[in-house]
Every structure is written in C-alpha cells, then in structure tokens.
C-alpha atoms as a PDB file:
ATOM      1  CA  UNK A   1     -51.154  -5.796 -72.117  1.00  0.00           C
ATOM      2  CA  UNK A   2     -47.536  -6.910 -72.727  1.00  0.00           C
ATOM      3  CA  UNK A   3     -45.379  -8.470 -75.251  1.00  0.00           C
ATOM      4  CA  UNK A   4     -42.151  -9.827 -74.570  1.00  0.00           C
ATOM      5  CA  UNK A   5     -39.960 -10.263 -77.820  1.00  0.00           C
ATOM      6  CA  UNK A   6     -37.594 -13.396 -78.494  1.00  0.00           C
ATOM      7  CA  UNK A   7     -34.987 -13.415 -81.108  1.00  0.00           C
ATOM      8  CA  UNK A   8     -34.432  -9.648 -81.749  1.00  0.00           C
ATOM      9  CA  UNK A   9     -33.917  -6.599 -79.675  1.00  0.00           C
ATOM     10  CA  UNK A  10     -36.794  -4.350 -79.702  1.00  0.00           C
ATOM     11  CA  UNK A  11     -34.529  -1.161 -79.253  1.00  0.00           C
ATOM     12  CA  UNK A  12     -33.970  -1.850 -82.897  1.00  0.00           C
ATOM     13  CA  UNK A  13     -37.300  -1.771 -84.031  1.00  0.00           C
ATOM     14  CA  UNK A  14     -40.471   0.367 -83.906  1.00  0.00           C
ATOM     15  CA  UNK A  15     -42.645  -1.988 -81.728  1.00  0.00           C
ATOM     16  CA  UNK A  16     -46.380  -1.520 -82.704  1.00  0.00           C
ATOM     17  CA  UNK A  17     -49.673  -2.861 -81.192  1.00  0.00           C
ATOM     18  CA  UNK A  18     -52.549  -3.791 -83.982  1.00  0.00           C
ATOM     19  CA  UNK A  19     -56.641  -4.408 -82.969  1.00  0.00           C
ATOM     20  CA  UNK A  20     -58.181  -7.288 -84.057  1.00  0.00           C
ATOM     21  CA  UNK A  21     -62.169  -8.017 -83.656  1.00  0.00           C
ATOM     22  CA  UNK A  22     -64.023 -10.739 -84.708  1.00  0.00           C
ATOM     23  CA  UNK A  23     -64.647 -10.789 -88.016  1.00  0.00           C
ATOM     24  CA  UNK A  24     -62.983  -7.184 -88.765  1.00  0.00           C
ATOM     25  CA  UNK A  25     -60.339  -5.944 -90.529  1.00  0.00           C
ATOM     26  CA  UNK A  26     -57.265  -4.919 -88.475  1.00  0.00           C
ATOM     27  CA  UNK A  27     -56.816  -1.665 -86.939  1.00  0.00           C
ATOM     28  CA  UNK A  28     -53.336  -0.211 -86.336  1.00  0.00           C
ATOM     29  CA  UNK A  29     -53.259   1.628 -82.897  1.00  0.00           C
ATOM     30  CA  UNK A  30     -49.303   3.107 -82.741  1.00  0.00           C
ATOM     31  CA  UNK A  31     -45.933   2.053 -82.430  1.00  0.00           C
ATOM     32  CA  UNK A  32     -42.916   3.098 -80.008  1.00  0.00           C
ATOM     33  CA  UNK A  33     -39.677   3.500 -80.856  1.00  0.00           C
ATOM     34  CA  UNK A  34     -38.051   1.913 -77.179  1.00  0.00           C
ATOM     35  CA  UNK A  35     -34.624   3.284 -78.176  1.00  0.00           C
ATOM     36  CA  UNK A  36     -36.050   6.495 -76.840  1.00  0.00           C
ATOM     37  CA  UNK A  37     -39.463   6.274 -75.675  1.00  0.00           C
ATOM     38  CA  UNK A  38     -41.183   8.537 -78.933  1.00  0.00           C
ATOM     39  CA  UNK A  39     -44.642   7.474 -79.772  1.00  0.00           C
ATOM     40  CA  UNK A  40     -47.234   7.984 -82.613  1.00  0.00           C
ATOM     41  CA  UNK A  41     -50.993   7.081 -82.554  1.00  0.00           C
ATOM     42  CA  UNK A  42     -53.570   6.582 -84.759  1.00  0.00           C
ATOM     43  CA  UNK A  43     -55.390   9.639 -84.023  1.00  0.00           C
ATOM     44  CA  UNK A  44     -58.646   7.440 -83.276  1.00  0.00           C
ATOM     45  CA  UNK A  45     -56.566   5.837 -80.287  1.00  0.00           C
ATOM     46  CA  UNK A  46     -54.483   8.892 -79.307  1.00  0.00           C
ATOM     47  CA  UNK A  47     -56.654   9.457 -76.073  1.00  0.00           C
ATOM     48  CA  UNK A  48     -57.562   5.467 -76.218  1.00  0.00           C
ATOM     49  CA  UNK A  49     -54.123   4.113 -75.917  1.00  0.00           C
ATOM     50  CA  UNK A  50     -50.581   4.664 -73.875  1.00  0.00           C
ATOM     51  CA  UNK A  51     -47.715   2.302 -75.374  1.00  0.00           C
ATOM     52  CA  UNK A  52     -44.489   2.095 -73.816  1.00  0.00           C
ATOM     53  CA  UNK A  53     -41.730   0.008 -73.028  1.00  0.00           C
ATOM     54  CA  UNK A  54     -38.780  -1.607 -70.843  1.00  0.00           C
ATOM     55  CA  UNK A  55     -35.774  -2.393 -73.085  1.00  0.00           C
ATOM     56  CA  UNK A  56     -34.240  -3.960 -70.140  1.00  0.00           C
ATOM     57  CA  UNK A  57     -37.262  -7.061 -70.008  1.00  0.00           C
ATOM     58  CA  UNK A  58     -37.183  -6.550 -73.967  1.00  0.00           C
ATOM     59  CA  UNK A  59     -41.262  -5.853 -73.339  1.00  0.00           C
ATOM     60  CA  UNK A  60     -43.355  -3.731 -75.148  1.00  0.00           C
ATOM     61  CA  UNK A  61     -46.553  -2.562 -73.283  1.00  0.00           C
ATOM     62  CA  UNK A  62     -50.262  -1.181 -74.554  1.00  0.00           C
ATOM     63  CA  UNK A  63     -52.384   0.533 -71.864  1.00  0.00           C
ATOM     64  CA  UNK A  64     -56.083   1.385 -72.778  1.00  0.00           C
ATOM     65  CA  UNK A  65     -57.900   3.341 -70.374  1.00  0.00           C
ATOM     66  CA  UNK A  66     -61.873   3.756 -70.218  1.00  0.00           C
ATOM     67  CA  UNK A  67     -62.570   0.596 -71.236  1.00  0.00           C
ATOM     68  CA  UNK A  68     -66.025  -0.186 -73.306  1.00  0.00           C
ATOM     69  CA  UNK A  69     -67.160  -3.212 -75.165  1.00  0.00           C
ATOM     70  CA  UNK A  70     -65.932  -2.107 -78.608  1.00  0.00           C
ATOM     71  CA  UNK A  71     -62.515  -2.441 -77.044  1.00  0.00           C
ATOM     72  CA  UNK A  72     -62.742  -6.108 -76.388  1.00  0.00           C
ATOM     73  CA  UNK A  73     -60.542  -7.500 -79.161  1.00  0.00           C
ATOM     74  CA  UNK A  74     -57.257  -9.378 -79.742  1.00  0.00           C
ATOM     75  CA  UNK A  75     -54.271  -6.847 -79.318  1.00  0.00           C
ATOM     76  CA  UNK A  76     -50.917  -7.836 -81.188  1.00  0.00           C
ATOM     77  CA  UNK A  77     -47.462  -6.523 -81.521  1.00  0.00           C
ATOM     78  CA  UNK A  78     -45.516  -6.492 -84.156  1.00  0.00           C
ATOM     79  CA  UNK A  79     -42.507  -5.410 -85.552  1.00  0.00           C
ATOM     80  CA  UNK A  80     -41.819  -3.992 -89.214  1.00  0.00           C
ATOM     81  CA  UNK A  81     -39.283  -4.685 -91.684  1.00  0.00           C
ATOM     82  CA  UNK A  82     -38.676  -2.171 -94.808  1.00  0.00           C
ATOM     83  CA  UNK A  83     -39.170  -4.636 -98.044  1.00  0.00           C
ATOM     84  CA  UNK A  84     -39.317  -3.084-101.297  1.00  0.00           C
ATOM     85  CA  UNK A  85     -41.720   0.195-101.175  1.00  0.00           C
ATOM     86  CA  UNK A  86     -43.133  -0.357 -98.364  1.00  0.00           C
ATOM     87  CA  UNK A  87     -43.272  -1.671 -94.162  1.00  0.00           C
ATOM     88  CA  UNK A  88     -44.250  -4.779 -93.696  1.00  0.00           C
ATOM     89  CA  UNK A  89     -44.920  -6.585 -90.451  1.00  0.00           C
ATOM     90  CA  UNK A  90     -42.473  -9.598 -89.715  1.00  0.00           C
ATOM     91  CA  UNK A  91     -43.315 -10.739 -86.388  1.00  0.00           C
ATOM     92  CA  UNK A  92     -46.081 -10.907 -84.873  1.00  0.00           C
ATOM     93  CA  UNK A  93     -46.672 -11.786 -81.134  1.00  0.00           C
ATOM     94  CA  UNK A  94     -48.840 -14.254 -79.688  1.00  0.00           C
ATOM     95  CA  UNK A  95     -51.888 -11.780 -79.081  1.00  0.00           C
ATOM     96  CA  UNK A  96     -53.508 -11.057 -75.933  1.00  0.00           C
ATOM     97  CA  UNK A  97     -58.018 -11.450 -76.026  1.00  0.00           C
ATOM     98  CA  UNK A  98     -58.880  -8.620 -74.290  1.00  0.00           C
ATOM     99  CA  UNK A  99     -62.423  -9.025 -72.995  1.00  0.00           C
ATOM    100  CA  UNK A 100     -64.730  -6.151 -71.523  1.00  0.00           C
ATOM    101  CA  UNK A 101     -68.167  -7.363 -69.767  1.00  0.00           C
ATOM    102  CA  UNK A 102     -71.083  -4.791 -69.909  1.00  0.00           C
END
C-alpha cells in the first residue's frame, strides 16, 4: 500500500499508517521516521506489518504479509502535529480498501 504526500515533506514528519474496519474503532499500526528509515510498531502488528519509505517520490509505504480476512480494512496515513499535550493527526491520506477473499 502507498501514500504519496502533497503539500509537506514527509522527511519532516513521522509518517504513520492507521487500520480502519467497518464499524470499528481505529487501530494504529506504526509510524516511520523517512529522515532515517527508524520504525516503531504496535506490538500486535510488529510481525504483521513492514513500513518504509522513498523520500525521493515523497511516498510512504505499508507492507502486510500473511494476509487473512481480519486484515481486510481501510489503511491510512497520516501525519502528526504536536498541539497542546498531546499528537494529533493533521493529514490524513486518501485510504487504500484493502480486501482479502477467503
């Protein structure tokens, strides 16, 4: 899955991905920091989930491997901002559905 960012330079930022299924809540899966490649999982996707990214296409990626029907879902980036005492997400890509068939 990719997402190519407009308007900002993901080097910048800690690109994350975030789960979304029907009619669940939202699941954070990791985030990159594509100045230098460093990664952190949710420990629930650590073995799930590979993100990376090409500064150079301004692209962040998210890789799942062994794929099952609980990971059918809509996948989103997003970057954070620091607002008062907390991270909040500012942008949000256009998601990508991810569908597995049985």
């Amino acid at each position: 899955l990719s997402c190519k960012a407009s308007g900002f330079n993901i080097k910048d930022y800690y690109m994350n991905w975030v789960k979304q299924r029907p009619e669940q809540g939202l699941e954070w899966i990791g985030w990159i920091d594509p100045a230098n490649g460093y990664t952190k999982y949710d420990p629930k996707f650590q073995a799930k989930a590979t993100i990376t990214a090409d500064t150079s296409s301004n692209t962040a990626y998210l890789q799942m491997s062994s794929l099952t029907s609980e990971d059918s879902a809509v996948y989103y980036c997003a970057r954070p901002i620091y607002y008062g005492n907390g991270y909040y997400f500012d942008y949000w890509g256009q998601g990508t559905t991810l569908t597995v068939s049985a």
